[in-house]
Protein backbone atom coordinates (compact mmCIF):
# COMPACT_ATOMS: atom_id res chain seq x y z
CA UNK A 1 -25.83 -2.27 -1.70
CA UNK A 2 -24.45 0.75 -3.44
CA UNK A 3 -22.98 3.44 -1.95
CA UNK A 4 -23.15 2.05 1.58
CA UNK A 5 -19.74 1.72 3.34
CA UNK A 6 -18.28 -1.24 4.59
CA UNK A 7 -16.06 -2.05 7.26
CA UNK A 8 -12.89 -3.59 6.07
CA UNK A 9 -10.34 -3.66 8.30
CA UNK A 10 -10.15 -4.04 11.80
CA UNK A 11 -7.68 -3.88 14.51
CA UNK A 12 -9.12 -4.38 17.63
CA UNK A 13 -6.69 -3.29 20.92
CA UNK A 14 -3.40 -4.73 19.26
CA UNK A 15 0.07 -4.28 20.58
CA UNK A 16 3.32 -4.86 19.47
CA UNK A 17 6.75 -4.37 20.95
CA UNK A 18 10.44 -5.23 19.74
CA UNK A 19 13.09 -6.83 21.84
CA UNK A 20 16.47 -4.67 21.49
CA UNK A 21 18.83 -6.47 24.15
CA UNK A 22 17.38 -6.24 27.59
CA UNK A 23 14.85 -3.47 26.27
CA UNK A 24 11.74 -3.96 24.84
CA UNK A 25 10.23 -0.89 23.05
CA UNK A 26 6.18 -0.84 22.59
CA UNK A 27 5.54 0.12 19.12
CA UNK A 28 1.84 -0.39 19.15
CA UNK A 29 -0.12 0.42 22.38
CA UNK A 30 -3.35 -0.65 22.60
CA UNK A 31 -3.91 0.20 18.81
CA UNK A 32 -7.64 0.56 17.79
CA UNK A 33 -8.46 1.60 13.85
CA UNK A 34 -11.71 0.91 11.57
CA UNK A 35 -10.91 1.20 7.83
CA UNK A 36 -14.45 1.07 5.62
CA UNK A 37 -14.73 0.54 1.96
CA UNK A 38 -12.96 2.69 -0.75
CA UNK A 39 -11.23 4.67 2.19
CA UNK A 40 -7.81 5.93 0.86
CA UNK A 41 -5.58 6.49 4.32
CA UNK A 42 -2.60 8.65 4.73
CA UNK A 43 -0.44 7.68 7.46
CA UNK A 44 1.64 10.15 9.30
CA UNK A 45 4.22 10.35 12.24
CA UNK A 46 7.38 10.50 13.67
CA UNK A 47 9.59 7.96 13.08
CA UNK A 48 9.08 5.17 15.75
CA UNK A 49 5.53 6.14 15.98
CA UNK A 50 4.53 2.69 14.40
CA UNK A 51 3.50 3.58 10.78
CA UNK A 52 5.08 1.19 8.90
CA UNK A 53 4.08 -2.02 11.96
CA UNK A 54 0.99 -0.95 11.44
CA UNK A 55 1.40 -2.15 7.41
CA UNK A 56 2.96 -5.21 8.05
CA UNK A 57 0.66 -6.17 10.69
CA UNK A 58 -1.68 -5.59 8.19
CA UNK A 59 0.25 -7.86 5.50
CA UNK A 60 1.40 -10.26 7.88
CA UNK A 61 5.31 -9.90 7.77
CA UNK A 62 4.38 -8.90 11.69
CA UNK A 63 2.43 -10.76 14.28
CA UNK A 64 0.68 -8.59 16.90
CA UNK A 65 1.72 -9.58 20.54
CA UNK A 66 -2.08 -9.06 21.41
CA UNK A 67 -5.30 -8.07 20.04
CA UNK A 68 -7.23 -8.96 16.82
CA UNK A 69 -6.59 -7.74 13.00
CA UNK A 70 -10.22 -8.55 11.24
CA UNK A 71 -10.48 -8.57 7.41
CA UNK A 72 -14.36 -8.19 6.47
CA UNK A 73 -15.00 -10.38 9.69
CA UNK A 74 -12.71 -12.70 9.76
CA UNK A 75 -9.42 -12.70 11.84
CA UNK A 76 -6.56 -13.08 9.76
CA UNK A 77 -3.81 -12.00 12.73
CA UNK A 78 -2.45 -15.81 12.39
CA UNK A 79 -3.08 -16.14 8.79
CA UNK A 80 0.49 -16.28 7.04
CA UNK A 81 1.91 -13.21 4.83
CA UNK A 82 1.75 -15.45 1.34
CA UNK A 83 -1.67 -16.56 2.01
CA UNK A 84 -2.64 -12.51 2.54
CA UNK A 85 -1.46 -12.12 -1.07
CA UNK A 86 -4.56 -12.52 -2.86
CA UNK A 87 -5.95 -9.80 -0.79
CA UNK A 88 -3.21 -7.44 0.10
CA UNK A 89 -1.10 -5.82 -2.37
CA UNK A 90 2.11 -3.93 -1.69
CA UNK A 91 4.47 -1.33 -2.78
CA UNK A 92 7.72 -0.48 -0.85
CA UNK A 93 10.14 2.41 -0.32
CA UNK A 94 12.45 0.85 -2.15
CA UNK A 95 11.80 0.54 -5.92
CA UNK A 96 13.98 -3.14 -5.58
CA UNK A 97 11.48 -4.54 -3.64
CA UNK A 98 8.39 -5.93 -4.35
CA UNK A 99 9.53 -7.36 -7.83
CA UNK A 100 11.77 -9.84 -8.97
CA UNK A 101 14.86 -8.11 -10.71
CA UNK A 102 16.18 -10.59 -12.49
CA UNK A 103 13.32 -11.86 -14.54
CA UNK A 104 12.00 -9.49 -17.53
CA UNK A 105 8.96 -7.30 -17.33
CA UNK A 106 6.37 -10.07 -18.91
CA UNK A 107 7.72 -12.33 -16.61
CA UNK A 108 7.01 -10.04 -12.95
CA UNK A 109 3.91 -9.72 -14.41
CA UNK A 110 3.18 -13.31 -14.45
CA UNK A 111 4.46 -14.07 -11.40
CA UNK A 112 2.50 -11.48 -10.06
CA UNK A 113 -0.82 -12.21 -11.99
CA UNK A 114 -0.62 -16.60 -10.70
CA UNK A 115 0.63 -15.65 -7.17
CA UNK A 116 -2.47 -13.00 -6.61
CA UNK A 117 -5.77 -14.49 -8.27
CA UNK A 118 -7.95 -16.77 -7.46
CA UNK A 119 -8.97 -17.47 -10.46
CA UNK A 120 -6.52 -15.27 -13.06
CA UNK A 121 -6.27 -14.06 -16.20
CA UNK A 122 -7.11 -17.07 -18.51
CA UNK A 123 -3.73 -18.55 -19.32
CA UNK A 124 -0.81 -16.33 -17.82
CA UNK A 125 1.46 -17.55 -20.87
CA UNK A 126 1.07 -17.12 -24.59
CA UNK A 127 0.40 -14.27 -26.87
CA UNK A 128 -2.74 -13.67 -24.79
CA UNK A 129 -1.15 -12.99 -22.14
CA UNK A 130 1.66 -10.99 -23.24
CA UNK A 131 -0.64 -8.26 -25.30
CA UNK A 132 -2.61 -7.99 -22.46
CA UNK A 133 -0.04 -6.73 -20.30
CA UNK A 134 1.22 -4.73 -23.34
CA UNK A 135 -1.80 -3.15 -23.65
CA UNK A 136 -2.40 -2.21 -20.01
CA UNK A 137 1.40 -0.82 -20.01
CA UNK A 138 0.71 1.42 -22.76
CA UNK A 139 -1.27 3.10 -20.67
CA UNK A 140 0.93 4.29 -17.91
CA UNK A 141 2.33 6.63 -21.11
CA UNK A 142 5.70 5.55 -20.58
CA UNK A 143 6.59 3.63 -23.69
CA UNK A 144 7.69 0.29 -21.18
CA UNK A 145 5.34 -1.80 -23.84
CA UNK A 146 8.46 -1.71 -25.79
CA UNK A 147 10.18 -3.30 -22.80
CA UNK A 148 8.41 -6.44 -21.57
CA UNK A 149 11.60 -8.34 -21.75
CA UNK A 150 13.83 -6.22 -20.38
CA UNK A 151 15.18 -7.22 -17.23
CA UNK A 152 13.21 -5.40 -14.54
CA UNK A 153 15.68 -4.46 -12.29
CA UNK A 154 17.16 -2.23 -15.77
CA UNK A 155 14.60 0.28 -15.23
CA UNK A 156 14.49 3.31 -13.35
CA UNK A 157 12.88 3.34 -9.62
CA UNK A 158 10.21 5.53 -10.85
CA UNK A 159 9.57 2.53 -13.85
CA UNK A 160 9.45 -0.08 -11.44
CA UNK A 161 7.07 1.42 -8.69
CA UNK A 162 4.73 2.60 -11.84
CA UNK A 163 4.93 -1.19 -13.25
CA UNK A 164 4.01 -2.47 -9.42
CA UNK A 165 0.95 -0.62 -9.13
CA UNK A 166 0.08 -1.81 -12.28
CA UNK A 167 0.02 -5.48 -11.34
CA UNK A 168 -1.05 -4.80 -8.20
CA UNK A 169 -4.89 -3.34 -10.48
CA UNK A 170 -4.13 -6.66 -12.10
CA UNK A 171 -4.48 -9.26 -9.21
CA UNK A 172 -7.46 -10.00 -6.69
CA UNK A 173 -6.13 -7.60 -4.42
CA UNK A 174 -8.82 -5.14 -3.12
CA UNK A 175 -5.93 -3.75 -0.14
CA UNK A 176 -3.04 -1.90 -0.80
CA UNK A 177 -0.25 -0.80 1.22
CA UNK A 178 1.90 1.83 0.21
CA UNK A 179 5.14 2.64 2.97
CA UNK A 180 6.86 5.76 1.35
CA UNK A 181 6.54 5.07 -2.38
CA UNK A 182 7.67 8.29 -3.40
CA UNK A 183 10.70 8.74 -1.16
CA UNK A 184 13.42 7.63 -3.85
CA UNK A 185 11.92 9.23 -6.54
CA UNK A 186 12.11 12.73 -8.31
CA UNK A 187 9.38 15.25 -7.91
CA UNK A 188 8.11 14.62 -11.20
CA UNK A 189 8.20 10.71 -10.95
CA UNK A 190 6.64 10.92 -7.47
CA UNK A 191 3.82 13.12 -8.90
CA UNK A 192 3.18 10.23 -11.71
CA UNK A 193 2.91 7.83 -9.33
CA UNK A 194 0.70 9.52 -7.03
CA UNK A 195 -1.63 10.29 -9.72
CA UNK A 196 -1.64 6.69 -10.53
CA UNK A 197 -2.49 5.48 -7.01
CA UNK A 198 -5.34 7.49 -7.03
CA UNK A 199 -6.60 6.32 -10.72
CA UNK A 200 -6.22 2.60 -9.40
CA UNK A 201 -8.10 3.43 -6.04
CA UNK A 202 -10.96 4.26 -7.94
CA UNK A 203 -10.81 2.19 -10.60
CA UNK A 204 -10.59 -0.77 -8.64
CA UNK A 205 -12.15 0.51 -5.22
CA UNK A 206 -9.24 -0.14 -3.18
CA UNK A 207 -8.77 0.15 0.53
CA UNK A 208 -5.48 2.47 0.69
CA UNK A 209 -2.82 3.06 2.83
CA UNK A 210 0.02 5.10 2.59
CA UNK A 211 2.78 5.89 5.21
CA UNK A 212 4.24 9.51 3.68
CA UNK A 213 6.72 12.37 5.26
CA UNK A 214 5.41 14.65 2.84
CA UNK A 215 2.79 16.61 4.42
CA UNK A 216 1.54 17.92 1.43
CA UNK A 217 0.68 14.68 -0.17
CA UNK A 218 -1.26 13.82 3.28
CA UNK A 219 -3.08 16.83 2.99
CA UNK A 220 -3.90 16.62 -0.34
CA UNK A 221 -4.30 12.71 -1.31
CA UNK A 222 -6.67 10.37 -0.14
CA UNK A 223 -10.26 10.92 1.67
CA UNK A 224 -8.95 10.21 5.65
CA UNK A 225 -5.44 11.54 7.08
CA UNK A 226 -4.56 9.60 10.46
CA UNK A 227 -1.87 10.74 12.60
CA UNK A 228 0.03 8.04 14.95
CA UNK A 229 2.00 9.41 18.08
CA UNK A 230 3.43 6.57 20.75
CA UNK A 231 1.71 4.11 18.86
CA UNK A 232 -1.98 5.47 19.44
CA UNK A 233 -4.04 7.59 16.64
CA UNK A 234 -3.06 11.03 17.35
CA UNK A 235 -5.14 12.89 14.71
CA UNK A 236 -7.80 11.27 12.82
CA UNK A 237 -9.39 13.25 9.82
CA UNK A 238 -11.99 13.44 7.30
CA UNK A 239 -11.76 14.37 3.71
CA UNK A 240 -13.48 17.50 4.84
CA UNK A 241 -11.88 18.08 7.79
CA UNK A 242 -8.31 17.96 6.39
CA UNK A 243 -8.83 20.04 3.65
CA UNK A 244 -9.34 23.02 5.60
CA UNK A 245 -5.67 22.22 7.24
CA UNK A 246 -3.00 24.63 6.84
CA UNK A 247 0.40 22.59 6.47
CA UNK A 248 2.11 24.65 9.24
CA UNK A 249 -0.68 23.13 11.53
CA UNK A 250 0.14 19.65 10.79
CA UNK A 251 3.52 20.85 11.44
CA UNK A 252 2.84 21.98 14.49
CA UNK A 253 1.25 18.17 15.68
CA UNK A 254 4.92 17.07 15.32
CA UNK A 255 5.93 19.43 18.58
């Protein structure tokens, strides 16, 4: 029904540690999160604190040691990464990743497009095809509709993470991870593609993460702001509650 929130994701009392040597660090203690429908999460924390396990867990490039990672129901902890595709959606740190730089705009798109839906955009080749995408990269405002056969890895980071959320609003995908998408960028590139993660959230009624160091952006983006400290939710925060935080008290959590 309408405007009654779902649960989404699950992780039920998962762990995960690495093996360094003869040490083994726990990452994930014991981890326990409930992520409903249309939530958009910022993740904060040290480093080590186990933001960015926490997304691949959730993608599937990590298996938990213990515990159980749910997806509307259904436990998906053993389900392979590629097969998470056509729900989860990703974009990385790194503007290389995430898209294929030596194959033209039109053709990421594609590859994108056939990987991710179940059912896809009629006939991912053709004229069809190729306005389409055309069309929904006029949008972004940044004249790359004049580029769809330029070789992707030619553009600027700030192109490519802007063209990645884009074909992530194209697929299936109804999850999507973000681990530091701004962090190579310029202020003015990372405010563009901020604004466009939130226009795609609602659009397409996304569950959201994002991993961030910039405090501001947690305080201001997104309707929930969760905290993780020695792999356990330190802080966890309503739209409400977090926009009544000053940013020298989620400072201060760091201590």
């Amino acid at each position: 029904m309408s405007g009654i929130s779902m649960k989404v994701v699950e992780f039920i009392s998962v762990s995960k540690s690495f093996q360094s040597g003869s040490e083994k660090t726990a990452v994930l203690n014991n981890f326990n999160l409930s992520i409903s429908s249309r939530e958009f999460i910022t993740l904060i924390g040290s480093n080590g604190s186990g933001k960015s396990t926490l997304l691949h867990l959730l993608s599937g490039k990590l298996k938990p040691d213990l515990g159980i990672i749910r997806l509307h129901d259904k436990e998906i902890q053993n389900i392979a990464e590629h097969k998470r595709a056509i729900w989860i959606a990703r974009v990385f740190q790194d503007p290389m990743q995430g898209t294929a730089p030596d194959l033209s705009v039109l053709e990421n798109f594609r590859l994108a497009v056939t990987r991710t839906t179940s059912k896809g955009l009629g006939i991912h080749t053709g004229k069809r095809f190729q306005e389409l995408v055309k069309e929904k990269i006029a949008g972004l405002g940044l004249g790359l509709e004049k580029k769809i056969d330029l070789e992707m890895g030619k553009l600027s980071g700030g192109q490519r993470q802007a063209l990645t959320l884009l074909m992530a609003s194209m697929t299936d995908a109804h999850i999507l991870l973000m681990d530091e998408p701004t962090a190579a960028l310029d202020p003015k590139t990372a405010s563009l593609i901020m604004d466009l993660s939130q226009k795609f959230h609602e659009e397409k009624g996304w569950v959201t993460l994002m991993v961030t160091h910039q405090l501001k952006d947690a305080k201001e983006i997104g309707n929930r702001l969760v905290m993780l400290k020695s792999g356990k939710i330190y802080k966890d925060l309503n739209r409400d509650e977090k926009e009544k935080l000053d940013l020298t008290e989620i400072v201060s959590w760091f201590n």
